[in-house]
C-alpha atoms as a PDB file:
ATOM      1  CA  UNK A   1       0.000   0.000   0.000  1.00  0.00           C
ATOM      2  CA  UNK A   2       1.102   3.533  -0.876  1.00  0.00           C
ATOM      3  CA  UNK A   3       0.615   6.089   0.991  1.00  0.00           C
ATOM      4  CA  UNK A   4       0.269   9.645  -0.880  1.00  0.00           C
ATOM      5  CA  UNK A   5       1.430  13.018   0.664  1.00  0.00           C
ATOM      6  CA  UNK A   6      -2.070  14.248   0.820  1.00  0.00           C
ATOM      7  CA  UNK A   7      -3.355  13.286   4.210  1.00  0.00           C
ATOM      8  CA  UNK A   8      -0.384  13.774   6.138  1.00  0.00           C
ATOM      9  CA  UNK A   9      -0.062  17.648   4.802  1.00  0.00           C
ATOM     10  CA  UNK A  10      -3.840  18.358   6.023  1.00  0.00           C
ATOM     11  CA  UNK A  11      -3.285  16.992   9.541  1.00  0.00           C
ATOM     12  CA  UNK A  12       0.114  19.168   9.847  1.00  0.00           C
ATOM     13  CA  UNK A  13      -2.895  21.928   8.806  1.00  0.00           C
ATOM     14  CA  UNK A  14      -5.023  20.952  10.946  1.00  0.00           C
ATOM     15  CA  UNK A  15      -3.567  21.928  14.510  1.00  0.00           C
ATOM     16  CA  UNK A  16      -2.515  25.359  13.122  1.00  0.00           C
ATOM     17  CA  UNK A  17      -5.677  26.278  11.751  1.00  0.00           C
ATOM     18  CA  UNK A  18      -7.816  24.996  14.918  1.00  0.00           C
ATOM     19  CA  UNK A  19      -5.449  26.877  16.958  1.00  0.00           C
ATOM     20  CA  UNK A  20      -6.051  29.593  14.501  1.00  0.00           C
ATOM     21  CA  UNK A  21      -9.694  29.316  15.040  1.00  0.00           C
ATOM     22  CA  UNK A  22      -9.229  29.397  18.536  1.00  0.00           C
ATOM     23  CA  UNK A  23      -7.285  32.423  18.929  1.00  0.00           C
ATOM     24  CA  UNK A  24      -9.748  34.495  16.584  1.00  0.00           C
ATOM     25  CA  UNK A  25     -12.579  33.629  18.953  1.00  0.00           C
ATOM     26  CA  UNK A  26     -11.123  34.433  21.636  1.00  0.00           C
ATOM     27  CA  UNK A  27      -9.857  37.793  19.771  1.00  0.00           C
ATOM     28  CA  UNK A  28     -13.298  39.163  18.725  1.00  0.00           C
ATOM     29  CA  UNK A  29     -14.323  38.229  22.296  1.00  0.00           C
ATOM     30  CA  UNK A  30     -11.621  40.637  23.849  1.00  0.00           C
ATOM     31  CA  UNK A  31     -12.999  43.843  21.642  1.00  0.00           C
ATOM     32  CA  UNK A  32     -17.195  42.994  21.264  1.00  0.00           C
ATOM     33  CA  UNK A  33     -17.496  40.640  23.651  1.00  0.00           C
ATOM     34  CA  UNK A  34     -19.569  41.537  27.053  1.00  0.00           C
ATOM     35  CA  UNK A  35     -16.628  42.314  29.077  1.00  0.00           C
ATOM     36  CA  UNK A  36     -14.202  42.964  25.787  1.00  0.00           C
ATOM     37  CA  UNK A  37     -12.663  46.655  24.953  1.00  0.00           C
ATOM     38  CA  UNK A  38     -15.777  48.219  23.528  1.00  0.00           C
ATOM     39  CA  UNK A  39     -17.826  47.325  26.856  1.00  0.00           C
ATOM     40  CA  UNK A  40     -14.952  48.792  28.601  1.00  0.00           C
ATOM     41  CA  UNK A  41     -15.090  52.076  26.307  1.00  0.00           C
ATOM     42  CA  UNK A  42     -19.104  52.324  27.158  1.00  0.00           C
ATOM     43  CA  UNK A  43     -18.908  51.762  30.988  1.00  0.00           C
ATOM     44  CA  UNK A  44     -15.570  54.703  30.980  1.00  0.00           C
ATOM     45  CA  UNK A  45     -17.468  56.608  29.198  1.00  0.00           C
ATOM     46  CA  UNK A  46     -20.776  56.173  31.779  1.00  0.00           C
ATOM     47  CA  UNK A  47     -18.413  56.395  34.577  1.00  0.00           C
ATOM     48  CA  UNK A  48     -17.247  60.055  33.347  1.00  0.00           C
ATOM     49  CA  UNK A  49     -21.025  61.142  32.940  1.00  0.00           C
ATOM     50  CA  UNK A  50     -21.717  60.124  36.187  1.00  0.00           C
ATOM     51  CA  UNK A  51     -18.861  61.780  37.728  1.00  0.00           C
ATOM     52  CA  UNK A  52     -19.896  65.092  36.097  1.00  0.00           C
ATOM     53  CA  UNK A  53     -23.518  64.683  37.273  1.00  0.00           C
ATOM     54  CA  UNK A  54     -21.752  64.005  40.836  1.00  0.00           C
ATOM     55  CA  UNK A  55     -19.610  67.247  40.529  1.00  0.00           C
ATOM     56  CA  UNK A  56     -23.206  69.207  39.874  1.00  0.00           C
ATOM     57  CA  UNK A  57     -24.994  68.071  42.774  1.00  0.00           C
ATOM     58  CA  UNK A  58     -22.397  68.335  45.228  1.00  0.00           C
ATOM     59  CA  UNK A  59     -22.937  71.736  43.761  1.00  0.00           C
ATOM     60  CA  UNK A  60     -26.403  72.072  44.211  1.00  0.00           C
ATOM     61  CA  UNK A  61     -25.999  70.864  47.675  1.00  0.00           C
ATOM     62  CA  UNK A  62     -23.791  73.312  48.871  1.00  0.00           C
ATOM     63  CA  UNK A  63     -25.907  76.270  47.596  1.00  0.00           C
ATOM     64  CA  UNK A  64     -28.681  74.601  49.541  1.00  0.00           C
ATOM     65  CA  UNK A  65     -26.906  74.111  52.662  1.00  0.00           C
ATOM     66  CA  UNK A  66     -25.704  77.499  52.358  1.00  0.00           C
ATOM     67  CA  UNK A  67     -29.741  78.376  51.898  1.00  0.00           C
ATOM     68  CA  UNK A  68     -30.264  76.321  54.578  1.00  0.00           C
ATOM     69  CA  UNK A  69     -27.823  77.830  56.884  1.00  0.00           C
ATOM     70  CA  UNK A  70     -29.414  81.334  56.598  1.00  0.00           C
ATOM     71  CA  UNK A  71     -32.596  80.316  57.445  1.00  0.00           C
ATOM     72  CA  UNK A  72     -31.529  78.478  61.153  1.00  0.00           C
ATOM     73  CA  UNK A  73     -32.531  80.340  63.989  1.00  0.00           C
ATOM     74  CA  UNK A  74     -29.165  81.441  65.144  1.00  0.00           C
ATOM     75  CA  UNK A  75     -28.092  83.164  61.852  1.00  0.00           C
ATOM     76  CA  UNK A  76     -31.374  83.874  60.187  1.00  0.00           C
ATOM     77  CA  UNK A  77     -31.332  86.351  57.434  1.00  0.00           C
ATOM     78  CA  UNK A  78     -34.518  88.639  57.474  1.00  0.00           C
ATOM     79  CA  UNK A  79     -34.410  88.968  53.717  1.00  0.00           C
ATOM     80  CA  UNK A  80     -34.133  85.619  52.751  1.00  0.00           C
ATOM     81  CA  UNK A  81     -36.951  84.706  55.193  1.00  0.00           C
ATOM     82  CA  UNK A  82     -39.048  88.100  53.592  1.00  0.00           C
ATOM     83  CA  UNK A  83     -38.620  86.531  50.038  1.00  0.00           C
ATOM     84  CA  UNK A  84     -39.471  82.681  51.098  1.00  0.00           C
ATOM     85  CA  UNK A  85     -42.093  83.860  52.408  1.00  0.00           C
ATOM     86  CA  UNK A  86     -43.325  85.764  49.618  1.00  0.00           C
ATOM     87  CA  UNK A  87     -42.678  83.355  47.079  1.00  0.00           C
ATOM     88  CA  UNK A  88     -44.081  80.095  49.397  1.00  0.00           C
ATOM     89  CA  UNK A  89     -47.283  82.512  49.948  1.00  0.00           C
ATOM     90  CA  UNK A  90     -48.059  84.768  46.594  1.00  0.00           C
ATOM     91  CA  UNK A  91     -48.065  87.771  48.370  1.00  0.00           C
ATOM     92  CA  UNK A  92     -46.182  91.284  47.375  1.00  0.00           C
ATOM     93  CA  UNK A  93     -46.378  94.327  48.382  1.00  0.00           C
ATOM     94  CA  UNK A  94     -48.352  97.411  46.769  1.00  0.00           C
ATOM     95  CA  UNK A  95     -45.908  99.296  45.300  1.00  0.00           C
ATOM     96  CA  UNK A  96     -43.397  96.095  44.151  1.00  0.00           C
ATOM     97  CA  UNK A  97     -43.139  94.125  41.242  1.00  0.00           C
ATOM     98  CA  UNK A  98     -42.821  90.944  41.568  1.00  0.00           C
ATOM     99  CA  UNK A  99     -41.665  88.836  38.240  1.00  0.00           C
ATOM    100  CA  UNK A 100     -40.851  84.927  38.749  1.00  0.00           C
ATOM    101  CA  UNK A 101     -37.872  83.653  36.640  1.00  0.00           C
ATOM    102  CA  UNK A 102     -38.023  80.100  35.778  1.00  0.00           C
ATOM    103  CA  UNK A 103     -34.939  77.388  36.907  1.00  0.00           C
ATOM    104  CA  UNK A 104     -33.918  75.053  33.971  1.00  0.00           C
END
């Protein structure tokens, strides 16, 4: 029996290209895959909108502890308690005008 050069050439193939296989699924795993780069680009980019949105209220809560601060009974502003009471209640006096800006 002969043997021809055929079959031995595709099995030296064969463990190259499997391997081959291999490393190409494990390739478009590591960029679009669920944990792979392009995940990783979404939740950095999430993480940097959050952190902004953190910066603003931190913001927002310092004005409002500032607010908050006038208005305690020890260090109570008259003026600030004249126009929270105004605006809380409607009511203005005869000869002011009164015009109401809205807050985006």
């Amino acid at each position: 029996m002969i043997r021809t050069r055929e079959p031995l050439r595709l099995r030296q193939a064969l463990i190259p290209l499997v391997c081959l296989v291999v490393l190409g699924y494990f390739a478009y795993h590591a960029v679009y895959g669920r944990h792979g780069f392009i995940a990783w680009l979404g939740i950095q980019n999430r993480v940097d909108t959050l952190e902004h949105q953190l910066v603003e209220m931190r913001g927002q809560r310092e004005q409002l502890d500032r607010q908050v601060a006038l208005l305690r009974p020890e260090s109570l502003d008259p003026d600030l308690l004249d126009e929270r009471a105004r605006a809380a209640l409607g009511y203005a006096g005869d000869n002011e005008v009164v015009i109401f800006l809205d807050r985006p």
